[in-house]
Protein backbone atom coordinates (compact mmCIF):
# COMPACT_ATOMS: atom_id res chain seq x y z
CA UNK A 1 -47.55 -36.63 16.96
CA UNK A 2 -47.59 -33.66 19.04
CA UNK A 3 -50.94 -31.57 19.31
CA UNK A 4 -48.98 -28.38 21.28
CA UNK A 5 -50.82 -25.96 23.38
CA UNK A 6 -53.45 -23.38 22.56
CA UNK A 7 -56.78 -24.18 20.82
CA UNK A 8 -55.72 -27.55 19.17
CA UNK A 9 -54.72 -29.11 22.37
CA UNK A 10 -57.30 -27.58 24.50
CA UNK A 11 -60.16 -29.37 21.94
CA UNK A 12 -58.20 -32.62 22.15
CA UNK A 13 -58.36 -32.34 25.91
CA UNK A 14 -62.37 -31.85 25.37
CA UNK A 15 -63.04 -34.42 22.91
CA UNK A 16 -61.44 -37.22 24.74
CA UNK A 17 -63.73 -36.43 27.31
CA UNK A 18 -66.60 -36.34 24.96
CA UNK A 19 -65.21 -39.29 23.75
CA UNK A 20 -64.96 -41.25 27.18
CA UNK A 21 -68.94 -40.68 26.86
CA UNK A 22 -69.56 -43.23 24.58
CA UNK A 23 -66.66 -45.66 25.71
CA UNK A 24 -63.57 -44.90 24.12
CA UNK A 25 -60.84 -44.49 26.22
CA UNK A 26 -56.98 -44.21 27.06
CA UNK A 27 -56.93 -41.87 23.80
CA UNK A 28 -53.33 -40.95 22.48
CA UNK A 29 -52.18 -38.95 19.45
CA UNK A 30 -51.19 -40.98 16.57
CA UNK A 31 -50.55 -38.63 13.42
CA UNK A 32 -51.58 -35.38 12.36
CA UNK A 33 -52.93 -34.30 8.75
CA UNK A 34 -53.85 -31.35 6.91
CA UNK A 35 -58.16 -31.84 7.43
CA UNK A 36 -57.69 -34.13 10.50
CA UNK A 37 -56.17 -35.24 13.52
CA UNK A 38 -55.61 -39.28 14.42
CA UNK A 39 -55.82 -40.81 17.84
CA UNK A 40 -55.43 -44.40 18.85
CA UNK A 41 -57.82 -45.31 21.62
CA UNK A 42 -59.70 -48.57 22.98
CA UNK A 43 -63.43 -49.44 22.95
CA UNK A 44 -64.42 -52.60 24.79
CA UNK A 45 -60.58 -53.27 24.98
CA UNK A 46 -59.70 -53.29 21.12
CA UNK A 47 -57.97 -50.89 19.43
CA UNK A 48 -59.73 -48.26 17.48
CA UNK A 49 -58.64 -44.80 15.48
CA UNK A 50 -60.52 -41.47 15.74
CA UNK A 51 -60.32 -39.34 13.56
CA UNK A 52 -61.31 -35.43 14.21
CA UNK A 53 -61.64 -32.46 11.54
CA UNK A 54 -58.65 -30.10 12.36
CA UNK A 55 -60.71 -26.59 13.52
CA UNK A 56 -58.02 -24.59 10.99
CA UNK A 57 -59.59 -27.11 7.92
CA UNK A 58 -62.74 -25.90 6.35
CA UNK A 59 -62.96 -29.34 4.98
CA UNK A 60 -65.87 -31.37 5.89
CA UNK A 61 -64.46 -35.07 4.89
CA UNK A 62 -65.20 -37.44 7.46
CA UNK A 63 -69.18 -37.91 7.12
CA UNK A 64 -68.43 -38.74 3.62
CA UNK A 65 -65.43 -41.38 4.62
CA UNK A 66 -67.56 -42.58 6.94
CA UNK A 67 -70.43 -43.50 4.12
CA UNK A 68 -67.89 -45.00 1.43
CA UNK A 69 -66.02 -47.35 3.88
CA UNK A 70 -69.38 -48.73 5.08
CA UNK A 71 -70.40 -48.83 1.41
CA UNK A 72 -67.01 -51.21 0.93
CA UNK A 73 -67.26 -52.48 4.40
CA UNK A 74 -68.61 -56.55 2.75
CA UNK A 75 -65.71 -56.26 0.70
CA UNK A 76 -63.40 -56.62 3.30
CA UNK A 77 -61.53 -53.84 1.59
CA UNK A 78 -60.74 -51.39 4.96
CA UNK A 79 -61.23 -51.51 8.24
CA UNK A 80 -65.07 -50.83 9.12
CA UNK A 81 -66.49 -48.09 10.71
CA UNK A 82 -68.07 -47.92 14.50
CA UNK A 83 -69.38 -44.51 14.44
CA UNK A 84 -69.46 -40.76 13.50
CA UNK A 85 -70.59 -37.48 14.53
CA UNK A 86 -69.90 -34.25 15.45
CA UNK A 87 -68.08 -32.54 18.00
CA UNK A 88 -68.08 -28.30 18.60
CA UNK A 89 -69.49 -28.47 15.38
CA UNK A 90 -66.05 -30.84 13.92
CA UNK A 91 -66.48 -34.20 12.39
CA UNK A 92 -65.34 -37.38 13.51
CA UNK A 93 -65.35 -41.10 12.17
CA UNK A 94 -63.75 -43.81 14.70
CA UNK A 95 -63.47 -47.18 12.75
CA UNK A 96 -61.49 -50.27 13.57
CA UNK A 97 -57.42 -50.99 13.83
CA UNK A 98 -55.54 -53.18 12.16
CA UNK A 99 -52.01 -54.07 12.88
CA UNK A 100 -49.29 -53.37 10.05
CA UNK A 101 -47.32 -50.11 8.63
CA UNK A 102 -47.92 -48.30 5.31
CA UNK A 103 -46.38 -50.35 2.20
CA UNK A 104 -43.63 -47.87 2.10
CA UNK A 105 -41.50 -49.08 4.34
CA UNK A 106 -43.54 -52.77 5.30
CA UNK A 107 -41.96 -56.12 3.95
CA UNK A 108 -44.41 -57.49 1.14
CA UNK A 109 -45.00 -60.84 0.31
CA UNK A 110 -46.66 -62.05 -2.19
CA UNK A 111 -49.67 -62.74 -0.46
CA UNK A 112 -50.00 -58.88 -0.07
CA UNK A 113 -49.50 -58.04 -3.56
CA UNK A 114 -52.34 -60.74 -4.36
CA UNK A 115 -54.34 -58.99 -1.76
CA UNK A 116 -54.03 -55.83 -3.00
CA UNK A 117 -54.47 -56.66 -6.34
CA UNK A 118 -58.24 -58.35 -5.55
CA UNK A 119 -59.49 -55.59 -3.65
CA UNK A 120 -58.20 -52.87 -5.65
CA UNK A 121 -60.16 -54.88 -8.21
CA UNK A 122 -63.13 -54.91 -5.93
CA UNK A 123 -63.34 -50.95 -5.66
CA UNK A 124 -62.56 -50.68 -9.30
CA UNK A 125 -65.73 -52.98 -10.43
CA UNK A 126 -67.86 -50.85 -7.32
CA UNK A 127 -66.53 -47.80 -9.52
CA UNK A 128 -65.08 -46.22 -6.42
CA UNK A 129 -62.03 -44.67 -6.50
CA UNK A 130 -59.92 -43.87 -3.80
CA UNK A 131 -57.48 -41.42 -5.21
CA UNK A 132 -54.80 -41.85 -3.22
CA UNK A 133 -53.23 -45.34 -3.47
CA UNK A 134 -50.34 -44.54 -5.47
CA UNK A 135 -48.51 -42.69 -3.02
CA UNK A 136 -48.17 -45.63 -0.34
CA UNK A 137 -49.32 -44.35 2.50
CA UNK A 138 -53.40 -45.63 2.58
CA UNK A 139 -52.04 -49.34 2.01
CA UNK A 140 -51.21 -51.05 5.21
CA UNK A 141 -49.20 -54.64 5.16
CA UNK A 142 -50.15 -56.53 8.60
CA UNK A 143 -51.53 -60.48 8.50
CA UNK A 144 -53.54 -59.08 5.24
CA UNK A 145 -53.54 -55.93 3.19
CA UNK A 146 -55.83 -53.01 3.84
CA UNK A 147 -56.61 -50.10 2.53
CA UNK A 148 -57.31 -46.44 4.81
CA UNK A 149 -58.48 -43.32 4.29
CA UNK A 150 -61.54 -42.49 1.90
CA UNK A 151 -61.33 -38.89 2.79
CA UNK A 152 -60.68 -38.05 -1.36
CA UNK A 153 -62.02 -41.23 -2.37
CA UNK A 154 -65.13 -40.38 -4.90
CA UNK A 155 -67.23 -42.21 -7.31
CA UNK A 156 -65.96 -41.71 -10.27
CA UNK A 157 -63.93 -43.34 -12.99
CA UNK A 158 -61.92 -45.76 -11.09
CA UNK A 159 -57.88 -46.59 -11.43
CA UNK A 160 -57.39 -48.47 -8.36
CA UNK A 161 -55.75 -51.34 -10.04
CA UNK A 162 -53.35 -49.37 -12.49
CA UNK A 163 -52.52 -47.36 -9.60
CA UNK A 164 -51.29 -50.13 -7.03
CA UNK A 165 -49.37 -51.74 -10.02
CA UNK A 166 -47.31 -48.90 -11.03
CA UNK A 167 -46.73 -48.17 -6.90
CA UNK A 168 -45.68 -51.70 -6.84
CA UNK A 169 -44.31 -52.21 -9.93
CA UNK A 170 -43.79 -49.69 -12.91
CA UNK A 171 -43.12 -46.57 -11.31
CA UNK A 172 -39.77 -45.44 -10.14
CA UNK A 173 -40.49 -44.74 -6.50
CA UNK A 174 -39.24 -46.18 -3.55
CA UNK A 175 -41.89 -48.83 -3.50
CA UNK A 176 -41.34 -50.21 -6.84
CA UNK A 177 -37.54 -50.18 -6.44
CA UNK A 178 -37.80 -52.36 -3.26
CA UNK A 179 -40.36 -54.54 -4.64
CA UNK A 180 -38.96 -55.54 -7.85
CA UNK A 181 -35.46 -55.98 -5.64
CA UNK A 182 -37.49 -57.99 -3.31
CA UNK A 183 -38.53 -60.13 -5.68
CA UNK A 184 -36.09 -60.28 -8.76
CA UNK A 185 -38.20 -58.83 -11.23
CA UNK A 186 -36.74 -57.93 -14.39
CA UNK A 187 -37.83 -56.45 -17.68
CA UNK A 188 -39.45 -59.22 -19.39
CA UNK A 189 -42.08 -59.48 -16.54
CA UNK A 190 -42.31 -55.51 -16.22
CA UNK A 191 -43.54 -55.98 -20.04
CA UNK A 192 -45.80 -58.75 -19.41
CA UNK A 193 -47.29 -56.68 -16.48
CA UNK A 194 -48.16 -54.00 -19.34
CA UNK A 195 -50.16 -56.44 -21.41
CA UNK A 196 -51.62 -57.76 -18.24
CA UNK A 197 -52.97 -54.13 -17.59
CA UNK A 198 -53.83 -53.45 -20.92
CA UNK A 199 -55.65 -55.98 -20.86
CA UNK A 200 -57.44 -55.41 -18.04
CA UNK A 201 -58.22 -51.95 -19.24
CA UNK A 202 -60.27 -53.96 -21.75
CA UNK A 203 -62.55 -55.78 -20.01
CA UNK A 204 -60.59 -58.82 -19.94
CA UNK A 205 -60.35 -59.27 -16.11
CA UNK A 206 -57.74 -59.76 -13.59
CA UNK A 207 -57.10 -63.88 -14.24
CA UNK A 208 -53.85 -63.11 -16.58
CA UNK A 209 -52.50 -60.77 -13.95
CA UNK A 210 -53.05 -63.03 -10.97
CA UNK A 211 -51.30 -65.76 -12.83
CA UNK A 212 -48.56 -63.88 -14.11
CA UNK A 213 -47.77 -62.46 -10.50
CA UNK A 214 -48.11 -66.18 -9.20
CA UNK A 215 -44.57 -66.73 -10.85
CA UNK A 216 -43.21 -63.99 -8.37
């Protein structure tokens, strides 16, 4: 990512500093959104990301991020938080690192697909959803499967589990295509999958699913 010159880049310049403060150091861009900027930095010599409220966003995410993923955080579900607070009046969250890349372009196994199955499970049954799991990006394939980024994630009616499965599975997106290549499915378990959901849908829990994904 590059931050440029001007304001943006001054501030990052600033809140590394501010940052060095409380330990975090050798700070580096890693991505940029539209409410935030990502850095990569090291605290006690681990990896961490901090994340700071763009000063062009009027969006004040973070705080809340910061209260859902340590609401999740004995689930196992995303990487925990360290800390958050405020800088110039911006927020910021820093939270652990895991190793991996988004599902989009990460080779899944079938370990992965069981792992995001169970805790996209787990945040349906908290009735948290995160909102953004279908496009690929928040799920990141390393040793496990994690989920990021609870910037739009709300309590509300969740659809965490539908969602992964038609990423993975049912939708026609570059995900699905490489998964069902990846793993030979064909129409008959694409159909099964259906029931599986519908059934979940009903109260009838995730044990049919998990079995019929077991035959991957």
């Amino acid at each position: 990512m590059r931050t440029g010159s001007g304001i943006l880049g001054e501030l990052l310049e600033e809140f590394k500093d501010e940052m060095g403060r409380i330990g975090i150091r050798n700070i580096e861009p890693l991505s940029k959104g539209t409410s935030s900027v990502v850095l990569l930095g090291r605290l006690s010599g681990k990896k961490v990301v901090v994340k700071l409220q763009r000063p062009d966003s009027p969006r004040r995410n973070l705080f809340k991020e910061a209260a859902l993923t340590r609401a999740v955080e004995p689930f196992g579900i995303t990487p925990p938080p360290i800390c958050a607070g405020t800088f110039r009046g911006l927020e910021y969250l820093v939270r652990d690192f895991v190793e991996g890349e988004p599902i989009l372009t990460a080779r899944v196994r079938r370990r992965h697909v069981f792992e995001v199955v169970l805790k996209t499970a787990a945040l349906d049954r908290l009735r948290l959803d995160h909102g953004q799991i279908q496009g690929g990006k928040h799920v990141i394939i390393g040793k496990g499967a994690w989920i990021i980024d609870f910037e739009k994630a709300n309590w509300r009616k969740p659809k965490n589990l539908t969602s992964a499965m038609s990423m993975l599975f049912l939708g026609k997106n570059a995900v699905s295509l490489r998964i069902r290549e990846r793993f030979g499915v064909d129409g008959a378990f694409l159909e099964e999958l259906k029931r599986e959901l519908l059934n979940y849908k009903r109260g009838k829990g995730i044990s049919g699913l998990l079995g019929l994904l077991s035959t991957l």
